[in-house]
Each structure stands twice: as C-alpha cells, then as structure tokens.
Protein backbone atom coordinates (compact mmCIF):
# COMPACT_ATOMS: atom_id res chain seq x y z
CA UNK A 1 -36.60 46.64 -184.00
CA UNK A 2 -36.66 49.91 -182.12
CA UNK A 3 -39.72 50.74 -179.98
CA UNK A 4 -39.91 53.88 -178.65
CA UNK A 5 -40.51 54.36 -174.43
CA UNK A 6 -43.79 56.16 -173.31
CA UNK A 7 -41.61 59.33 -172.62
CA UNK A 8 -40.31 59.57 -176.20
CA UNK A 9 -43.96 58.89 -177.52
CA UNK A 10 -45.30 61.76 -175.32
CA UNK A 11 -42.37 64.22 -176.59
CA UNK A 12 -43.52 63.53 -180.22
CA UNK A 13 -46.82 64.62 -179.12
CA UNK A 14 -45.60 68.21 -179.21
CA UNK A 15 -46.09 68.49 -183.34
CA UNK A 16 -49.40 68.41 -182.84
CA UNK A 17 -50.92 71.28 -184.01
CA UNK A 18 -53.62 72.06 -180.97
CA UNK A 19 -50.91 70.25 -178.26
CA UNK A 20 -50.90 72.46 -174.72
CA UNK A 21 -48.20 70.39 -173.34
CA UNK A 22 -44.68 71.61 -172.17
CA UNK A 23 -42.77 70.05 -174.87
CA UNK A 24 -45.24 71.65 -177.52
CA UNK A 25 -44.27 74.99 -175.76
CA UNK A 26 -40.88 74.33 -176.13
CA UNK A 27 -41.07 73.66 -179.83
CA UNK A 28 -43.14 76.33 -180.70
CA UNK A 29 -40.93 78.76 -178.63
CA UNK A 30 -37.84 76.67 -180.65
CA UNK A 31 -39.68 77.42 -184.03
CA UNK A 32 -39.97 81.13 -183.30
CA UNK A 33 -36.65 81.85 -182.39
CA UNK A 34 -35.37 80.13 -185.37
CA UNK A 35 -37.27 82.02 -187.36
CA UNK A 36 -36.73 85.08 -185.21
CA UNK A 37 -33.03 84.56 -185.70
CA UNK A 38 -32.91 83.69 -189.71
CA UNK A 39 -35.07 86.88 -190.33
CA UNK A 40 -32.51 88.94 -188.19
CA UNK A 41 -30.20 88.09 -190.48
CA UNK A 42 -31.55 87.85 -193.50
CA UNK A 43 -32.28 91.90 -192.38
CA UNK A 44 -28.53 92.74 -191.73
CA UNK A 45 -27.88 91.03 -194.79
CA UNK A 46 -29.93 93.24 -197.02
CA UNK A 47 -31.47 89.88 -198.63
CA UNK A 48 -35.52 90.50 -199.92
CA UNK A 49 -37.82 89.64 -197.72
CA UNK A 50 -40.41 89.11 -199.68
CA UNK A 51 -40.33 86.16 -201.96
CA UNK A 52 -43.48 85.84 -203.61
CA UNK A 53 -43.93 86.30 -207.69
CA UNK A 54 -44.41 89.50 -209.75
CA UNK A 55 -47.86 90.17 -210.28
CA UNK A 56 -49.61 90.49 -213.32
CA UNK A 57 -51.28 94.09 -213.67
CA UNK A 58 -53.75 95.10 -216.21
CA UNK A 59 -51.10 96.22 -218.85
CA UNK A 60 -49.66 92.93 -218.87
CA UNK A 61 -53.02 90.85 -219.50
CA UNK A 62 -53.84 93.49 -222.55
CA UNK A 63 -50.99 92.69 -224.31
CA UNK A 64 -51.10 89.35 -223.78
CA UNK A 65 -55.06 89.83 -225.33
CA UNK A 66 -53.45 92.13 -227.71
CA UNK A 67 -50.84 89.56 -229.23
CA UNK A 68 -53.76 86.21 -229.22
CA UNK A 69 -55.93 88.60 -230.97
CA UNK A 70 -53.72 89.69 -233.99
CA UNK A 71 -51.92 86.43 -234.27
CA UNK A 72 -54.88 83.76 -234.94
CA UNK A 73 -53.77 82.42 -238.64
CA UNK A 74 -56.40 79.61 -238.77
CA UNK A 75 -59.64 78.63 -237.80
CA UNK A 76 -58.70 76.35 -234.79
CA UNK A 77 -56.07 78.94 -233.52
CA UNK A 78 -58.54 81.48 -233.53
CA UNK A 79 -60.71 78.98 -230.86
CA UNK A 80 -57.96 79.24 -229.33
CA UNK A 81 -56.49 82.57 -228.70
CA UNK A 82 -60.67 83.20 -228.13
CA UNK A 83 -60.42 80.54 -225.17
CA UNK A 84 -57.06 81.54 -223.58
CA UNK A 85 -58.12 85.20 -224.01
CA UNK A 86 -61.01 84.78 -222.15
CA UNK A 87 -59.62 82.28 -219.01
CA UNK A 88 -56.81 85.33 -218.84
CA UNK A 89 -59.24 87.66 -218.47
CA UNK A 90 -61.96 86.14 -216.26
CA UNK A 91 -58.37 84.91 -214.22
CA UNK A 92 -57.36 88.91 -213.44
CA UNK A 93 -60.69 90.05 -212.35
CA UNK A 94 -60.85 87.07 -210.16
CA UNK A 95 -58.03 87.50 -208.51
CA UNK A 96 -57.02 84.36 -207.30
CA UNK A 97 -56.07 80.88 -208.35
CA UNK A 98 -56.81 79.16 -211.70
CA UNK A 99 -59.16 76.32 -209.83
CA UNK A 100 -61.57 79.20 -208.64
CA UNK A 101 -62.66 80.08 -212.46
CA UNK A 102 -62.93 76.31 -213.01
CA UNK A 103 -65.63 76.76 -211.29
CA UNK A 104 -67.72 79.01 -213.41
CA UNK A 105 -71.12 78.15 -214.84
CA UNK A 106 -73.24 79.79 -216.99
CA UNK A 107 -76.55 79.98 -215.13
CA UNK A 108 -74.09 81.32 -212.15
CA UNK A 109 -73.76 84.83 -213.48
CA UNK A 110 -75.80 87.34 -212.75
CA UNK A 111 -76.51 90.33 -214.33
CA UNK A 112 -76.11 93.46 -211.55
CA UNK A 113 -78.62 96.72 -212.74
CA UNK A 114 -77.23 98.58 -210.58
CA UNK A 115 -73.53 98.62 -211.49
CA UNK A 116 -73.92 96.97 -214.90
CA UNK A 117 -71.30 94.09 -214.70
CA UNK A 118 -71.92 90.57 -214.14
CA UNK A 119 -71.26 89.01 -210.92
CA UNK A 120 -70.94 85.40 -209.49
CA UNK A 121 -70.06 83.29 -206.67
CA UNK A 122 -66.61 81.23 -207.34
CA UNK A 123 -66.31 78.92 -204.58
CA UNK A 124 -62.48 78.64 -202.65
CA UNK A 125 -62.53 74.96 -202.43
CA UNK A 126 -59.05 75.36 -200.08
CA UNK A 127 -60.43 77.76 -197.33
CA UNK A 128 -64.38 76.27 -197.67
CA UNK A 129 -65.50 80.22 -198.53
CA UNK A 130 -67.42 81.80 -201.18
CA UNK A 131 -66.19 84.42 -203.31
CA UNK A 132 -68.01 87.72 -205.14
CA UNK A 133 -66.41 88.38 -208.61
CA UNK A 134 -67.86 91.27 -210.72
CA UNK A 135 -66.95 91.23 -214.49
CA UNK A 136 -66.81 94.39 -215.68
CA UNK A 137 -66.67 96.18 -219.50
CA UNK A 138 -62.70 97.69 -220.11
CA UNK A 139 -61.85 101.07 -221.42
CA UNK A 140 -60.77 99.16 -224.44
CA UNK A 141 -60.92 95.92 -226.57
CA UNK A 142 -57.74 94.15 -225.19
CA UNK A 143 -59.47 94.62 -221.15
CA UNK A 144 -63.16 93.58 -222.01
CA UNK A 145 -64.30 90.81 -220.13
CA UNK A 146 -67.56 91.04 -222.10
CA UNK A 147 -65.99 90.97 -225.89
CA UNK A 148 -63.48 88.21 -224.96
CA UNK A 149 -67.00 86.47 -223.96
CA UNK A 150 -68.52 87.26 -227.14
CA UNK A 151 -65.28 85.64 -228.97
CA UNK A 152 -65.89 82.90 -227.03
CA UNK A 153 -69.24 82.04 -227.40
CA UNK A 154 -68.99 83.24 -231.33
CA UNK A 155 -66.21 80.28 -231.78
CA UNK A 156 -67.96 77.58 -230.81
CA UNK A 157 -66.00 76.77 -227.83
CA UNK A 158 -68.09 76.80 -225.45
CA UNK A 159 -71.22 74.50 -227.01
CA UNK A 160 -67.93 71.90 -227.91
CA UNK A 161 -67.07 72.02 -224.02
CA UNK A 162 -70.55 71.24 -223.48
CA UNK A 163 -71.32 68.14 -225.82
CA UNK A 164 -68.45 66.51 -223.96
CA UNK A 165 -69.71 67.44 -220.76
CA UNK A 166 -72.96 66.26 -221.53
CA UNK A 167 -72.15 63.04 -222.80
CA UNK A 168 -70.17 62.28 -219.23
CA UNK A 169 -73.69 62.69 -217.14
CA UNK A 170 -72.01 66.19 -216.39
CA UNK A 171 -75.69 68.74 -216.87
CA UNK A 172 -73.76 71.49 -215.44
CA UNK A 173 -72.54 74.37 -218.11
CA UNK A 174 -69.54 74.91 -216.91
CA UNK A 175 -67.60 78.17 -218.89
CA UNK A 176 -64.35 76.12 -218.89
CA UNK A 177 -64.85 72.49 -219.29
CA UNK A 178 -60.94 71.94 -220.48
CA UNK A 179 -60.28 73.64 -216.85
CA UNK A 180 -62.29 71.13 -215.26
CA UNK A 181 -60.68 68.03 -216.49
CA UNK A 182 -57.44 68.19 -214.49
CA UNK A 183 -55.40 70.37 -212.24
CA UNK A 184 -55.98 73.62 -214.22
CA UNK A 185 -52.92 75.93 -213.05
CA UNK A 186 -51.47 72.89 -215.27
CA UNK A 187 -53.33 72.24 -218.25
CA UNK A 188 -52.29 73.74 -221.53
CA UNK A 189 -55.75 75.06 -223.15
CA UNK A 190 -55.95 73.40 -226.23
C-alpha cells in the first residue's frame, strides 16, 4: 500500500483550480508553455487552427425545410417533417444548443408590438444565464418561424406532447415535449 508523504500531498494541491501556491505557479506556467509551444508549431506547420464545426447558415436550414415539406407521403410523416421543421427552425434563430429550445413553453412567448416577432427567455442551464430569442417572419415559406408553427400546431403535435405531459403531473406546455424526455442533441424526433 503506497501512502503518499505530506510533501507529495501538498504538490498535488497545485490542480486546484483557485491554488496560489508555488507549485500551482509552476504548473500553470508548465501548461502555458506547452500550449505556447504546440501552437508554435502547429503555425509553422500550416495545420488549421481552428477546429470547431461548419456552421449551419440560413440556406442550409431552408432546404432542409424545403425537402421535409415536399417529401411527407403519409399522415404520420407529415407530423413529422411539421415537428423537425419547426425544432430546426426555432434551433437557428436560437443560436445555441438543442437543450436551450427544450426549454420553450407556450405561455413563455411574447408577442413584441414594436418589432412584430415573438420573443422569449430560454434559460442556459450550463452558464446559469438567461437568454432573449426573437422569432421572426422569413422572406419566404422554407425560413418562417411562424408557418412552421402553424404546421405544427395544425398537426396535432403539439396537444399529443401535451396529454403525455399532463398525465406525468407535468402542467407546464412545453413546445417540445419529445425534447424534454432525454438528452435532446440525441433524440431522434419521432
């Protein structure tokens, strides 16, 4: 059995994240020359710096709209395409992650006079903030928010999502009860 000395315990301390001590110092300083060093040469090497994903842009979620709404062939697919249309949608203008629009309700949106769009607060669970969204009407079918809502609420979806919801003690009316089963930048809507 290996126990370690009150020196070696004290070292350890320097992982910490709020730790003023010498060896903290010296780790930190040891972090940022490593990554002082690897970014040096990832430079000389030509390599991208910049690893995150390709956004989506508004072309990209209208044809995405564009091919759910020509290629319903039955009832339930059509409840369907009218659901993933409209979590696509709300998604973009939110601009964030799929867990913030999981967070939607119904008596949160507001309607705004002044700019005519409807607006809500989508709370970031990760960062403890609250978040403006306004919903705005698209220059044409395949970017607006408020017809994929109309498909929506035509198809039923939405009073389905909330029969379940009621029946689970759950009296909020939440927009996307599928999204609020599980983790929803998982869940296949169905």
């Amino acid at each position: 059995m290996c126990t370690l000395s009150y020196r070696s315990k004290q070292f350890f301390t320097c992982t910490e994240p709020n730790s003023a001590s010498a060896d903290a110092r010296w780790y930190k300083g040891l972090k940022k020359n490593i990554w002082r060093t690897l970014f040096q040469r990832a430079v000389k090497a030509g390599e991208a710096l910049d690893k995150s994903n390709v956004p989506i842009f508004l072309e990209h979620v209208k044809k995405i709209c564009g091919h759910f709404a020509k290629t319903a062939s039955s009832e339930s697919e059509e409840l369907q395409h009218a659901l993933r249309k409209f979590v696509i949608k709300s998604l973009h203008m939110a601009a964030g992650r799929t867990a913030e629009i999981s967070w939607l309700h119904l008596l949160g949106l507001k309607w705004c006079v002044h700019f005519q769009c409807v607006f809500c607060e989508i709370p970031q669970t990760k960062t403890s903030k609250v978040k403006i969204i306004a919903f705005v009407a698209g220059n044409d079918r395949h970017a607006c928010w408020f017809l994929d809502l109309a498909d929506y609420l035509a198809t039923g979806a939405l009073r389905a999502g909330l029969e379940r919801t009621r029946s689970e003690q759950d009296y909020v009316m939440w927009l996307f009860p599928a999204l609020r089963k599980q983790n929803p930048g998982k869940i296949a809507l169905v």
